[in-house]
Protein backbone atom coordinates (compact mmCIF):
# COMPACT_ATOMS: atom_id res chain seq x y z
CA UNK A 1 13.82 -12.45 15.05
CA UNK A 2 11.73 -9.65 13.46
CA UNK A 3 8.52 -8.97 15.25
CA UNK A 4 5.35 -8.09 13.70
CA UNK A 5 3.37 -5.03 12.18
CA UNK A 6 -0.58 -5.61 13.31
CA UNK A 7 -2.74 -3.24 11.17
CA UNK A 8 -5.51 -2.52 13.90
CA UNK A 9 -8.64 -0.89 12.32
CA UNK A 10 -10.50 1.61 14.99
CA UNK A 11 -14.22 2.63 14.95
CA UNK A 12 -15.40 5.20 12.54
CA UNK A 13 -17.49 6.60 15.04
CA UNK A 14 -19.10 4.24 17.17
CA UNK A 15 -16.85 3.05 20.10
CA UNK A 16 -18.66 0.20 20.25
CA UNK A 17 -17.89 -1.26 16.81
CA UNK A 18 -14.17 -2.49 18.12
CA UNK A 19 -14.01 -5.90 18.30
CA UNK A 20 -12.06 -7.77 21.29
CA UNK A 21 -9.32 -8.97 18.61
CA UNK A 22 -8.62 -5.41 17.92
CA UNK A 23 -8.58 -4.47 21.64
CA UNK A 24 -6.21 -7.46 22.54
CA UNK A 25 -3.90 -6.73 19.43
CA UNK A 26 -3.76 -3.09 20.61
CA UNK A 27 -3.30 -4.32 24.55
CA UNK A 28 -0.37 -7.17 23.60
CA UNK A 29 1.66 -5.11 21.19
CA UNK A 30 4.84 -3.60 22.43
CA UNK A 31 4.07 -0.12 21.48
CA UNK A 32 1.49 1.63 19.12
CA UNK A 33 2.22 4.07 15.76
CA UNK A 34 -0.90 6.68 15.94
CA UNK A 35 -1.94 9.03 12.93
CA UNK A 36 -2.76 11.49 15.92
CA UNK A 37 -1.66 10.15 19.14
CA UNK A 38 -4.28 12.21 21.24
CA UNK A 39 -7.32 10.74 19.51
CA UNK A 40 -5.51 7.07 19.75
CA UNK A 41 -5.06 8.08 23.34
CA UNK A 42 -8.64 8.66 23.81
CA UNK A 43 -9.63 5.16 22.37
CA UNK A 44 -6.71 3.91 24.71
CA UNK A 45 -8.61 5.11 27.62
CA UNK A 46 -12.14 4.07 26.42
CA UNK A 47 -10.90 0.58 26.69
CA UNK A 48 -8.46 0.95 29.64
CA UNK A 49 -5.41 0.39 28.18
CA UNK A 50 -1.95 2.08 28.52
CA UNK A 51 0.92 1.60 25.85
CA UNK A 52 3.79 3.80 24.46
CA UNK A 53 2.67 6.06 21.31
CA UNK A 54 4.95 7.26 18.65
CA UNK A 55 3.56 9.07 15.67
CA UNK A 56 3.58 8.48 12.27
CA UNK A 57 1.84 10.63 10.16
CA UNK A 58 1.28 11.53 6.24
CA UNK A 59 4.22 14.08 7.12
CA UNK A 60 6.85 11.87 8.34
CA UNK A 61 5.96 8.66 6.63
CA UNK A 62 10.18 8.56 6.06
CA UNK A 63 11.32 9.29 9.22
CA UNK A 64 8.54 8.01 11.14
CA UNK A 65 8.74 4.56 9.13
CA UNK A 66 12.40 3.80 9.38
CA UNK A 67 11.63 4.66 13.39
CA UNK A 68 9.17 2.26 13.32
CA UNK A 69 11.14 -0.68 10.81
CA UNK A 70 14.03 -0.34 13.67
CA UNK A 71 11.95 -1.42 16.35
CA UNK A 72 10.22 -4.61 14.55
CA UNK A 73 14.05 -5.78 13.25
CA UNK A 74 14.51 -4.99 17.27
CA UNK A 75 11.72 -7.80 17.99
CA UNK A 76 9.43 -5.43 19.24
CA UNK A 77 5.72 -5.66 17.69
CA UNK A 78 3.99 -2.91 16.47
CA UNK A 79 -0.14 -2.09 16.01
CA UNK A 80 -0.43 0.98 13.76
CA UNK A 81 -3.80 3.02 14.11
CA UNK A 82 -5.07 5.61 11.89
CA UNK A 83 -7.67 7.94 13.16
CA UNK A 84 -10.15 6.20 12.20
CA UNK A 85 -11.07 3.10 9.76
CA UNK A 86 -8.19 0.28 8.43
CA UNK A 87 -4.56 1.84 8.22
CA UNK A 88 -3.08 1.49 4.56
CA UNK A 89 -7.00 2.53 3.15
CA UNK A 90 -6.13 5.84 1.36
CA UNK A 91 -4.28 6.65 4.30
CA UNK A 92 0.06 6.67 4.95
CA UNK A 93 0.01 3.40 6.14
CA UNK A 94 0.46 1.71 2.76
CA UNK A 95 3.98 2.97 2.49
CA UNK A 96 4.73 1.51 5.95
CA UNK A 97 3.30 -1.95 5.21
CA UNK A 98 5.50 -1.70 1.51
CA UNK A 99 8.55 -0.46 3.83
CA UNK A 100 7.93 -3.87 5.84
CA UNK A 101 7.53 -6.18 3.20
CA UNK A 102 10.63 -4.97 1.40
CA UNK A 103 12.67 -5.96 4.71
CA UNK A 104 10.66 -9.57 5.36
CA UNK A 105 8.84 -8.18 8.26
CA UNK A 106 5.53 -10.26 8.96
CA UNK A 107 2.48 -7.84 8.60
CA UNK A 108 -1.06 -8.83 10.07
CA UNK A 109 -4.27 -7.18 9.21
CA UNK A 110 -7.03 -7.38 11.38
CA UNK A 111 -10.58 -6.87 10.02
CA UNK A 112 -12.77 -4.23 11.27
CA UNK A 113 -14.61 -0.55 10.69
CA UNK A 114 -13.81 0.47 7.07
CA UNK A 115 -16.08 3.62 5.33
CA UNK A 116 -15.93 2.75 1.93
CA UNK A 117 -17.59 -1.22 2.32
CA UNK A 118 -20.20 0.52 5.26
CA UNK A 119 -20.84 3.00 2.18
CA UNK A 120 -21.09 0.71 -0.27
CA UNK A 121 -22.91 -1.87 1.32
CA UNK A 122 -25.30 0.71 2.20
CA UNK A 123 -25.93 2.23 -1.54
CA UNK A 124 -28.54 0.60 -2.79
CA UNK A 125 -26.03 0.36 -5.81
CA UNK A 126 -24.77 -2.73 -7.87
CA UNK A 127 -21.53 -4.10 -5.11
CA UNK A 128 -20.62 -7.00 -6.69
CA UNK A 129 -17.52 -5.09 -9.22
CA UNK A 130 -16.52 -1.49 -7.59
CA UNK A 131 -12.95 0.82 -7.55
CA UNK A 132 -12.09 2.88 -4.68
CA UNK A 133 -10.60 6.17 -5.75
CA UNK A 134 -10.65 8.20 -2.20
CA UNK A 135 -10.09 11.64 -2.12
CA UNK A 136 -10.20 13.46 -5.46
CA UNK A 137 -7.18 16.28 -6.15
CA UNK A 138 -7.93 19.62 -4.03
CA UNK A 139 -6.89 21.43 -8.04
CA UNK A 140 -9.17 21.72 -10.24
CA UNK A 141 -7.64 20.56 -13.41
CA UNK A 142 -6.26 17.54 -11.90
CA UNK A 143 -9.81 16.60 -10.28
CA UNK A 144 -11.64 16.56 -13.71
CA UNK A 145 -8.74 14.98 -15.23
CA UNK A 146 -9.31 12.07 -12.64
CA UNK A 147 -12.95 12.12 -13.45
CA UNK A 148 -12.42 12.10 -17.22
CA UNK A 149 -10.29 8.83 -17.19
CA UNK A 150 -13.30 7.43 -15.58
CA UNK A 151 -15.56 8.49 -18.30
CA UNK A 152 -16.43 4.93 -19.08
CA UNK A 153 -15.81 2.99 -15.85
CA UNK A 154 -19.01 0.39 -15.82
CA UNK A 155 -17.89 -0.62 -12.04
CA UNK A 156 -19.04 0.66 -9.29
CA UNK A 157 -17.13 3.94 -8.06
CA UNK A 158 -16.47 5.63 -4.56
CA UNK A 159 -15.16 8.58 -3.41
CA UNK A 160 -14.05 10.27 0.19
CA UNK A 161 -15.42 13.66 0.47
CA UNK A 162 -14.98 16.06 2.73
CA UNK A 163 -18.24 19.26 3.63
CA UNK A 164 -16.66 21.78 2.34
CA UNK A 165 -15.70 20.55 -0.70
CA UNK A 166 -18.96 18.66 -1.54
CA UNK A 167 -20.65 20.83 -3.46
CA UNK A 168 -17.45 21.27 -5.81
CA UNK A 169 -17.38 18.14 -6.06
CA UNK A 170 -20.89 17.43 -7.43
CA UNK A 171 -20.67 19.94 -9.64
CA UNK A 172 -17.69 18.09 -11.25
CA UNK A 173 -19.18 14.80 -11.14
CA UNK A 174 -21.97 15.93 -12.92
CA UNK A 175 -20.33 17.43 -15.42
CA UNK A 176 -18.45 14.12 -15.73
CA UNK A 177 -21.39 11.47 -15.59
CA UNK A 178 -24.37 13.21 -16.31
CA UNK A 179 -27.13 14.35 -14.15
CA UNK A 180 -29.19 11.28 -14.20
CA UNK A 181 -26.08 9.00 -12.94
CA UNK A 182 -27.29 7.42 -9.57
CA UNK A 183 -25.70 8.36 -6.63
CA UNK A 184 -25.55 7.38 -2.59
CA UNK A 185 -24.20 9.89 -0.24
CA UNK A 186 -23.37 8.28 2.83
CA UNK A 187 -22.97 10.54 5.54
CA UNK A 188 -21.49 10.88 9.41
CA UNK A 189 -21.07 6.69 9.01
CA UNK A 190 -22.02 4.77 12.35
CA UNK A 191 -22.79 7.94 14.22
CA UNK A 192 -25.68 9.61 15.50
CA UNK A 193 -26.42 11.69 12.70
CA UNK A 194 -25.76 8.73 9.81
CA UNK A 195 -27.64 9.54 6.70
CA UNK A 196 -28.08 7.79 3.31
CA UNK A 197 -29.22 9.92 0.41
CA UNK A 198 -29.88 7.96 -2.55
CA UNK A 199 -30.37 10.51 -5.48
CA UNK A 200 -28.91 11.18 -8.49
CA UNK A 201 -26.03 13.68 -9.11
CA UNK A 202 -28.49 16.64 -10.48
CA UNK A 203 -30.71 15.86 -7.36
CA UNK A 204 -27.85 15.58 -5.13
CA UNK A 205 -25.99 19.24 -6.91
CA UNK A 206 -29.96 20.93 -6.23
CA UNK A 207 -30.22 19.60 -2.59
CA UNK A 208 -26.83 20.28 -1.02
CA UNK A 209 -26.94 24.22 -3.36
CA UNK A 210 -29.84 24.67 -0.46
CA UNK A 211 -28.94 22.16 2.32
CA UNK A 212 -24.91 23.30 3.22
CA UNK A 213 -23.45 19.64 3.62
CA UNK A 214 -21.85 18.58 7.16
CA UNK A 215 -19.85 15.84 8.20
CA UNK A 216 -17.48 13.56 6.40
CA UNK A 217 -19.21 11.83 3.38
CA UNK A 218 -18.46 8.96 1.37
CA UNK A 219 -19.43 9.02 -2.18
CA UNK A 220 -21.14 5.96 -4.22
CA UNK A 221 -21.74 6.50 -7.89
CA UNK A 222 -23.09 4.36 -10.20
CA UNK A 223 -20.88 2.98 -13.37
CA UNK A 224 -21.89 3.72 -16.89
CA UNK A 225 -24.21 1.56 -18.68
CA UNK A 226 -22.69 -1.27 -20.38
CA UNK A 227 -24.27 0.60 -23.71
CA UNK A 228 -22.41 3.09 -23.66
CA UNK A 229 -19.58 1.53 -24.76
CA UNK A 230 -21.04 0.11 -27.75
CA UNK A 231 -22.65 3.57 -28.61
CA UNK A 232 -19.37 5.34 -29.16
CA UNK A 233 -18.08 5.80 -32.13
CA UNK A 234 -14.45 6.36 -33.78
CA UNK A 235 -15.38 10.62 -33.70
CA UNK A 236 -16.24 10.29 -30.17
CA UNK A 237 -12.93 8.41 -29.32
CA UNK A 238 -11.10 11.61 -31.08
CA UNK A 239 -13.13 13.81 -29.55
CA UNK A 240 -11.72 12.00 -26.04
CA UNK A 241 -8.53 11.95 -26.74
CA UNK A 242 -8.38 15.51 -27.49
CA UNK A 243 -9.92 16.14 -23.89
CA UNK A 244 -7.19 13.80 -22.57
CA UNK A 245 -4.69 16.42 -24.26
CA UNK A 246 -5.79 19.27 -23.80
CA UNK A 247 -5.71 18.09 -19.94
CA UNK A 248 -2.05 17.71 -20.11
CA UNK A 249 -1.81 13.77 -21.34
CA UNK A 250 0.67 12.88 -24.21
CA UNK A 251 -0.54 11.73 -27.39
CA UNK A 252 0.25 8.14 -26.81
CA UNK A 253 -0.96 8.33 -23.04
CA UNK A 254 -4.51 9.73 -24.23
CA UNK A 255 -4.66 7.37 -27.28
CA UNK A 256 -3.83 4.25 -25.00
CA UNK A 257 -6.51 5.82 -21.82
CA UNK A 258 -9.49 6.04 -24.57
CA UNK A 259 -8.93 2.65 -26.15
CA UNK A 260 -9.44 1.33 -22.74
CA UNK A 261 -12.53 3.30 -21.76
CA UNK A 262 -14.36 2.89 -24.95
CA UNK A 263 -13.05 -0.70 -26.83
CA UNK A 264 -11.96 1.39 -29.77
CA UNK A 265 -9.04 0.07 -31.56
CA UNK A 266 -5.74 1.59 -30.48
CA UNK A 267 -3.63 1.67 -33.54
CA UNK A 268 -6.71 2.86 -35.43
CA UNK A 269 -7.24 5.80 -33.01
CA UNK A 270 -3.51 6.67 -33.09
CA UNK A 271 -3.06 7.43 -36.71
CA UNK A 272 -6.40 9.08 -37.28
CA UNK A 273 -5.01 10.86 -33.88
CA UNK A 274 -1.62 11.88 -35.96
CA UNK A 275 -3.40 12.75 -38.98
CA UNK A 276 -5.47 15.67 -37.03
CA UNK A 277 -2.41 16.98 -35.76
């Protein structure tokens, strides 16, 4: 009989936020699949426990899966870590747990530390609709495509950000949203130097232009106003799908991605698409 994948969550920065669940999953399990073995080995030895470590990483997420699929079809039970925060959260994991559930291997998630819902919960901003979209695209192009398809997202929206990208970052969501588009930057989460700045993005592109940004942040922006759907009209929709194309989209893909953001109709928007060439 297969055994089973636990997904253990570990503290994003206070020790003391594991729970004894996650310290008695991580103590019975036969052996433990680490994002970085030395900092699971640390957290191993904060709570006195000794277990065998294999890695798997973003890297080896073949290799290091099929290594680990071998041993649950063995019997053996596995926890998988990530550095810190839930494994499979915009992290490697979520191939593992699909590479499991393609081969009828029971997977078990226990609850615990997570950024994004500390962040969000934190914001000051609406929580009851939100999207996670982690870690925007290191090239340029690519990261204000992303932004533009999200041109007319009304939910909620968070981001993983790292310091020394911050500021770029800003700059593009403000280019995106608009300076006066709300924004919580929730720094250094559960440790000593946690810090919420609720701003908005102008405010927040000013501040961290004279404050250089440290730590790991998570990013919560607001969602457009439900107006600003109903604002837009049938020149504005062209006007977005030709942003969508000049980005690289196909006709049809941009057509189909601006119908959705703005409620204009899509066979409407196509032809007078066609029709400007």
């Amino acid at each position: 009989m297969a055994g089973t994948l636990y997904l253990v969550p570990t503290p994003i920065g206070n020790l003391g936020d594991i729970s004894q669940r996650m310290a008695d999953t991580l103590a019975q399990a036969d052996f433990i699949a680490a994002e970085d073995t030395r900092v699971t080995l640390k957290l191993l030895n904060h709570l006195g426990l000794k277990k065998p470590l294999i890695s798997y990483y973003r890297h080896n997420t073949e290799a290091g899966g099929q290594a680990v699929l071998n041993r649950l079809l063995a019997g053996e039970s596995c926890a998988l870590v990530t550095d810190a925060g839930t494994p499979a959260i915009s992290d490697p994991g979520e191939d593992l747990v699909a590479l499991c559930a393609r081969n009828g291997v029971d997977v078990v998630s226990i609850p615990g530390p997570c950024a994004l819902i500390t962040a969000l919960a934190a914001s000051g901003l609406p929580t009851g609709r939100f999207t996670f979209e982690g870690f925007l695209a290191m090239n340029k192009k690519n990261r204000r495509t992303h932004l533009e398809s999200l041109a007319g997202e009304q939910r909620t929206m968070i981001f993983y950000e790292a310091p020394h990208k911050l500021t770029a970052t800003l700059d593009d969501l403000t280019a995106a949203f608009g300076p006066e588009r709300r924004i919580a930057l929730c720094r250094e989460l559960t440790k000593l130097h946690e810090e919420v700045r609720r701003t908005t993005l102008g405010e927040a592109v000013t501040w961290y232009a004279e404050n250089p940004p440290r730590g790991e942040f998570v990013l919560v922006v607001e969602g457009a106003p439900e107006t600003a759907r109903e604002e837009l009209t049938m020149e504005d929709g062209l006007a977005r799908v030709a942003a969508l194309r000049s980005a690289g989209s196909s006709l049809r893909d941009a057509v189909k991605q601006t119908a959705k953001e703005t409620g204009l109709p899509k066979n409407e928007l196509y032809a007078l698409a066609l029709e400007q060439g």
